[in-house]
Protein backbone atom coordinates (compact mmCIF):
# COMPACT_ATOMS: atom_id res chain seq x y z
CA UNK A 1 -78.19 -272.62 -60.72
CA UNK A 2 -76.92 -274.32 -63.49
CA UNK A 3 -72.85 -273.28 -63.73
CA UNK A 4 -71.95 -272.92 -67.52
CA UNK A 5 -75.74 -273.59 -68.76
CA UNK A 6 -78.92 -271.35 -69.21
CA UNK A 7 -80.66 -273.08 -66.88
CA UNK A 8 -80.79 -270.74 -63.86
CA UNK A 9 -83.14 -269.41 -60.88
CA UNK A 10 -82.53 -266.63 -58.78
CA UNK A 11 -84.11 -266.44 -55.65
CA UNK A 12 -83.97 -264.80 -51.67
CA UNK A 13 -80.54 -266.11 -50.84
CA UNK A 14 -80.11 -263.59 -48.05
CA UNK A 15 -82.10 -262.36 -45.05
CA UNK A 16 -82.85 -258.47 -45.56
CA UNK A 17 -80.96 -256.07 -42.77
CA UNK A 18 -81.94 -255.73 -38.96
CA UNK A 19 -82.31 -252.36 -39.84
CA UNK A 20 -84.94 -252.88 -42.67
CA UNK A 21 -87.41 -254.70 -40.61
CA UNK A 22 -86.71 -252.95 -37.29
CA UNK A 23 -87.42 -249.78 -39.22
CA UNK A 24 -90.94 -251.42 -40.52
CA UNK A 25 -91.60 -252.20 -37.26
CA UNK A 26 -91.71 -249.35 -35.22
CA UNK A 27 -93.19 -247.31 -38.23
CA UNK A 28 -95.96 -249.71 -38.22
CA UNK A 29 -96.40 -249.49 -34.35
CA UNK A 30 -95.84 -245.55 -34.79
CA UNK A 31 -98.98 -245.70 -36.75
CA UNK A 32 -101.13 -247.95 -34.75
CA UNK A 33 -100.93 -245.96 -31.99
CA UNK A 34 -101.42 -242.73 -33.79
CA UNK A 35 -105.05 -244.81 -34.70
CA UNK A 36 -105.47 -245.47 -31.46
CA UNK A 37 -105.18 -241.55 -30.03
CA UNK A 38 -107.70 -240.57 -32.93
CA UNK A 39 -110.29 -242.93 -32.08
CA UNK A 40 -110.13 -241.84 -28.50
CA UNK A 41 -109.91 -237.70 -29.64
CA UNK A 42 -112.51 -235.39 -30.51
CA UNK A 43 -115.21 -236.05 -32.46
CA UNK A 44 -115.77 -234.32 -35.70
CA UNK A 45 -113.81 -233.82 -39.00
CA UNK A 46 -109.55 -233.16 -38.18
CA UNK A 47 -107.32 -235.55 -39.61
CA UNK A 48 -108.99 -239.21 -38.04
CA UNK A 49 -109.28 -240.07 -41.37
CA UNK A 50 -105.39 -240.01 -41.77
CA UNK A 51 -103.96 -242.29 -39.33
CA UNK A 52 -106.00 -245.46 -40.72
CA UNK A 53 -105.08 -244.63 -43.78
CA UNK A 54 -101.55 -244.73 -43.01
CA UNK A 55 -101.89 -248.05 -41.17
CA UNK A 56 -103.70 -249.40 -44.58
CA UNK A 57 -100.66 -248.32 -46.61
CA UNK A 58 -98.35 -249.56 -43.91
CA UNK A 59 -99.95 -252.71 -43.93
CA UNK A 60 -99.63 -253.12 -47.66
CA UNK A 61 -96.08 -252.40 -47.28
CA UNK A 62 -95.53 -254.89 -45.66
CA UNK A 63 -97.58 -257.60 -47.28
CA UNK A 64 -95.98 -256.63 -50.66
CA UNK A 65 -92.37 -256.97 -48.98
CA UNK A 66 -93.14 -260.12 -47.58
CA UNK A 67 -94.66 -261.50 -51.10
CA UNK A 68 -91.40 -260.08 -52.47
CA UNK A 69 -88.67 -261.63 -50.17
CA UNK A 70 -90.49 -265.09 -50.74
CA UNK A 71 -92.61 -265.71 -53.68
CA UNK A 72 -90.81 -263.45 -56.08
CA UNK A 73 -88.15 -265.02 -58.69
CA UNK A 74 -86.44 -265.14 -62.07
CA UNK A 75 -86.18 -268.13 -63.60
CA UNK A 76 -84.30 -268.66 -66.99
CA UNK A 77 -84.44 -271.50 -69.45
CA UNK A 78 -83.68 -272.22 -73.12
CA UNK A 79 -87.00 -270.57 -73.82
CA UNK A 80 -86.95 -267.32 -71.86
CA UNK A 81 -87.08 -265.82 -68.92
CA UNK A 82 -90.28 -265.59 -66.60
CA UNK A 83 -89.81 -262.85 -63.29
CA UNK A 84 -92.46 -263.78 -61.32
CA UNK A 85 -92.93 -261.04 -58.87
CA UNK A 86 -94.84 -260.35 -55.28
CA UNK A 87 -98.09 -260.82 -57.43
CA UNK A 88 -98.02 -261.44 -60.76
CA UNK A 89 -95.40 -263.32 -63.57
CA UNK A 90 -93.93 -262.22 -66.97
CA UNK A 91 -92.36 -264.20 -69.42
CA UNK A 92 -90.41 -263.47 -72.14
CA UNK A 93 -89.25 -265.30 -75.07
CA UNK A 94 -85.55 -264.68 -76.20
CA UNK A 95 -87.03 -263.43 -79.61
CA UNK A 96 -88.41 -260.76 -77.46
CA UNK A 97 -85.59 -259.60 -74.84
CA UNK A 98 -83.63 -256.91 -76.01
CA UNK A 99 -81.19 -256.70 -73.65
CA UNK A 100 -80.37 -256.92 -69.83
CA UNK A 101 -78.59 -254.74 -67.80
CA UNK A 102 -77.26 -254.11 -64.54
CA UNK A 103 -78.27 -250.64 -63.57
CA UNK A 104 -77.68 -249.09 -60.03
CA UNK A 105 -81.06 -248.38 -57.80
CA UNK A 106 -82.35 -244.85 -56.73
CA UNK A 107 -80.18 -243.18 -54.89
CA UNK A 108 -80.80 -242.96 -50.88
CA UNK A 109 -81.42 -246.84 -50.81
CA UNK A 110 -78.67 -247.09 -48.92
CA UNK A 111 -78.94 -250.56 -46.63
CA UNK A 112 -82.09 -250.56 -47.27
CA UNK A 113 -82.60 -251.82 -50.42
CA UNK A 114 -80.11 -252.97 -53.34
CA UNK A 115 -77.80 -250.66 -54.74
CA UNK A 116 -77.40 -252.46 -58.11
CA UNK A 117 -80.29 -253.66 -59.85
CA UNK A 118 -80.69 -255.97 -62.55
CA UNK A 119 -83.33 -254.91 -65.54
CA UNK A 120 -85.08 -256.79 -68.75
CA UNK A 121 -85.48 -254.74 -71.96
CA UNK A 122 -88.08 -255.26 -74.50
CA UNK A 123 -87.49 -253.97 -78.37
CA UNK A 124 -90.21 -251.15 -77.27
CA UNK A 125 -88.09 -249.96 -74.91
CA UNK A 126 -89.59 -251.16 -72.00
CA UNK A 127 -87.79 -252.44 -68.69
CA UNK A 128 -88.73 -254.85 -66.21
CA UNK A 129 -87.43 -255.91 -62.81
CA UNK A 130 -85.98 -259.22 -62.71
CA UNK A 131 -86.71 -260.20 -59.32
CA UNK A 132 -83.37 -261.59 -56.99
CA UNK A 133 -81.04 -260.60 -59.68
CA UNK A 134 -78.97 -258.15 -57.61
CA UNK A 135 -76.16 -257.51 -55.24
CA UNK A 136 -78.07 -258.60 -52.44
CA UNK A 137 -78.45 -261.98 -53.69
CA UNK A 138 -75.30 -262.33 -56.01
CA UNK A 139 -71.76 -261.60 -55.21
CA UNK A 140 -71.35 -259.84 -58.91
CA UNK A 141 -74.46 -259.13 -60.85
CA UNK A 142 -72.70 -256.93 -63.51
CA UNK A 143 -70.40 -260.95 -64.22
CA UNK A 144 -73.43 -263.02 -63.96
CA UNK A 145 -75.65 -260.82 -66.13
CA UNK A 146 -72.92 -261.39 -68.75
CA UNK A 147 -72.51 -264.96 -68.07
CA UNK A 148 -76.44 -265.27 -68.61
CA UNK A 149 -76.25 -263.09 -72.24
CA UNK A 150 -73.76 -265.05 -73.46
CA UNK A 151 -75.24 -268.28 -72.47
CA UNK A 152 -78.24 -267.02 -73.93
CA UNK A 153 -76.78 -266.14 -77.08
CA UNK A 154 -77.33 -269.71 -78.94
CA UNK A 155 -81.11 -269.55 -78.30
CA UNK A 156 -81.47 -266.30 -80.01
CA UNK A 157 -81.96 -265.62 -83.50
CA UNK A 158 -80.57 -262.18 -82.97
CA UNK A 159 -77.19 -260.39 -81.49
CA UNK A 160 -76.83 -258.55 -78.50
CA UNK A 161 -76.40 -255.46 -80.71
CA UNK A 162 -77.76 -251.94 -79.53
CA UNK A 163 -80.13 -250.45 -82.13
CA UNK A 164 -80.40 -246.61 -82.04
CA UNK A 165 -84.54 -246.62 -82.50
CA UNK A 166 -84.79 -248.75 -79.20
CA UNK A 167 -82.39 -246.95 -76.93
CA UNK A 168 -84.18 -243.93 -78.30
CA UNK A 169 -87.41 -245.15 -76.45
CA UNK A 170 -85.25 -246.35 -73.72
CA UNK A 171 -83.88 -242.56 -72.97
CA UNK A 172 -87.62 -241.76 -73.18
CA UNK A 173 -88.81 -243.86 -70.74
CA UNK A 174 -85.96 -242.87 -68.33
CA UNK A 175 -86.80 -239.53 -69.07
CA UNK A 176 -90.64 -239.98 -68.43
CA UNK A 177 -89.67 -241.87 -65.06
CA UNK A 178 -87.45 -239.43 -63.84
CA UNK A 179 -89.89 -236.66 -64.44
CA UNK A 180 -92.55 -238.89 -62.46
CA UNK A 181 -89.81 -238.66 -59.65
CA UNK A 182 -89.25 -235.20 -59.03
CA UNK A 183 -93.01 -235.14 -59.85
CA UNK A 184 -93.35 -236.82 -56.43
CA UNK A 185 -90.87 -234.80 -54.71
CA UNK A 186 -92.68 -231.69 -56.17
CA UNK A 187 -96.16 -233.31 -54.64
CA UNK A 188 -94.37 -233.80 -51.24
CA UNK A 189 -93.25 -229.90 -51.30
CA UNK A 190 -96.61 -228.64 -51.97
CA UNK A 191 -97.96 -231.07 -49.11
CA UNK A 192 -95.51 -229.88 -46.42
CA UNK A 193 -96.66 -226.04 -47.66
CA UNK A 194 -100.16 -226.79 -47.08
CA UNK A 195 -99.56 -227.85 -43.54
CA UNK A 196 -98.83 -223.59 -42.42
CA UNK A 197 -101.88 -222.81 -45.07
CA UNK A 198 -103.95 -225.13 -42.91
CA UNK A 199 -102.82 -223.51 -39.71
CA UNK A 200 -103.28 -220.23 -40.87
CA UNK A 201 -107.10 -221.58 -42.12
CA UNK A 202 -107.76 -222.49 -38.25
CA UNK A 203 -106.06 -219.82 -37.11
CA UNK A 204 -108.14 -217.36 -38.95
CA UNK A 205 -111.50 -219.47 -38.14
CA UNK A 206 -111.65 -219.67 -41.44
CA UNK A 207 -113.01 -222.85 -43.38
CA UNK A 208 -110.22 -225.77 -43.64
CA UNK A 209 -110.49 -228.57 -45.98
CA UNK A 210 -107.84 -231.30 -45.02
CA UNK A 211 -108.82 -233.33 -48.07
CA UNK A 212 -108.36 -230.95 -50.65
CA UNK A 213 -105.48 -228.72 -48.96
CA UNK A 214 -103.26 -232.40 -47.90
CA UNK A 215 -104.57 -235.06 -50.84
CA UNK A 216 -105.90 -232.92 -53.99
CA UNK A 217 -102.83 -230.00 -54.01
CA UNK A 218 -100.06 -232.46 -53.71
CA UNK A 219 -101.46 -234.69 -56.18
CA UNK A 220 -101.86 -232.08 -59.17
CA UNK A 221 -98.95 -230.09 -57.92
CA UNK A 222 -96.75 -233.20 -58.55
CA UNK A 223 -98.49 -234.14 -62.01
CA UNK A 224 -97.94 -230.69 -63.25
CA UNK A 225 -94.45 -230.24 -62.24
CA UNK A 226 -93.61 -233.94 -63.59
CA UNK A 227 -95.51 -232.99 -67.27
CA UNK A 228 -93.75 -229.51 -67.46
CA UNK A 229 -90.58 -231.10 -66.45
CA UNK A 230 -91.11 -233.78 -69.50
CA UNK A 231 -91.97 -230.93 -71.43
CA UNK A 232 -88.31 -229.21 -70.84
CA UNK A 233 -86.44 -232.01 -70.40
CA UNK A 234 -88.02 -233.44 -74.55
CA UNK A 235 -87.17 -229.49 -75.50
CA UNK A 236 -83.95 -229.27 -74.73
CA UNK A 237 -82.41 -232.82 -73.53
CA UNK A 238 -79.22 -232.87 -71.16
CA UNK A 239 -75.80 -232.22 -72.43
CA UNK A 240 -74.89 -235.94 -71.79
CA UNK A 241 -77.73 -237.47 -73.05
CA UNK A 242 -79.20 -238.99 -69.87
CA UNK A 243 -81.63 -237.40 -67.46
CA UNK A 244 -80.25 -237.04 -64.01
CA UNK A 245 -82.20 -237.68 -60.54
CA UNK A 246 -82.05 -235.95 -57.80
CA UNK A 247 -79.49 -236.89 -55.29
């Protein structure tokens, strides 16, 4: 990193928690041997679909938090800023950041995962991780954030000034996200209710459908609650101006 200059890269500095990867682990194992006791059960429909599923999204977990410990970066010069992430790169030109800001993570991350989080923002409002640039790799990300603006400032041709018609797409998009949130919190609710519907289904001898009772519910349940909460939420916005999240 170049102290004083523009010229700056922020990569992995740290090794994630004990925890973190201990806690991948014996999920992943969970999962494998949940495979394993469905290949070896009853033949027939059930849920044998479900565990290999699981170990598929398990497995690209894990891939994409590998990619992301040690191929993701931000990298910042006098002509922008590129955030190459576990797949693919942006770059930005300083004509074209609007600002960057240190905002703190979802709640619930815990030791998990950062608690402050460092994003770009483009002049349509639009954010974007910058990979590295948090307070797991960076004593202070809220003083080196302002460090890099003001660094910054001589290679743009415009201030650092907020401008109402962008931070009004800004509250938009937060609002759109957070709906998308509880939209999956919402899905999650109607999938733990199906799992009594289902038993009462077998119960009953009547006809089950796992696919439509545990994949197609929780899917629209969670789009319409997110679109009617969007709805409300553009109707009649919160007193303060900023969408909360649920705790």
């Amino acid at each position: 990193m170049d102290e004083g200059g523009v010229e700056r890269e922020y990569r992995r500095r740290r090794k994630p928690p004990l925890t973190q990867i201990l806690l991948l682990g014996v999920i992943l194992l969970n999962a494998l041997i949940q495979t394993s006791r469905a290949s070896t059960g009853r033949d027939g429909g059930g849920f044998r679909w479900a565990p290999p599923f699981i170990v598929a999204l398990m497995v690209l977990a894990v891939v994409r938090l590998v990619l992301e410990r040690f191929r993701a970066y931000t990298r910042v010069t006098a002509a922008g800023i590129t955030a190459q992430g576990p797949v693919r790169a942006r770059s930005w030109t300083w004509s074209e950041v609007y600002d960057i800001r240190v905002e703190q993570a979802p709640r619930g991350s815990g030791r998990t995962a950062p608690q402050w989080i460092t994003y770009l923002y483009d002049f349509q409002g639009r954010r974007f991780l910058l990979p590295h640039l948090n307070d797991w790799q960076l004593d202070d990300p809220y003083a080196e954030v302002a460090e890099l603006c003001l660094a910054a400032a001589p290679y743009r041709s415009l201030t650092w000034e907020r401008r109402p018609d962008v931070e009004e797409r800004i509250r938009q998009g937060a609002m759109r996200r957070r709906a998308g949130v509880w939209g999956v919190y919402g899905g999650l609710v109607a999938f733990i209710v199906m799992i009594p519907v289902d038993f009462w289904l077998v119960l009953t001898e009547r006809p089950d459908h796992p696919l439509a009772l545990f994949v197609c519910v929780p899917l629209v349940s969670g789009a319409v609650f997110a679109a009617v909460l969007q709805w409300y939420w553009s109707v009649r916005p919160p007193r303060d101006g900023v969408v909360q999240g649920p705790n």
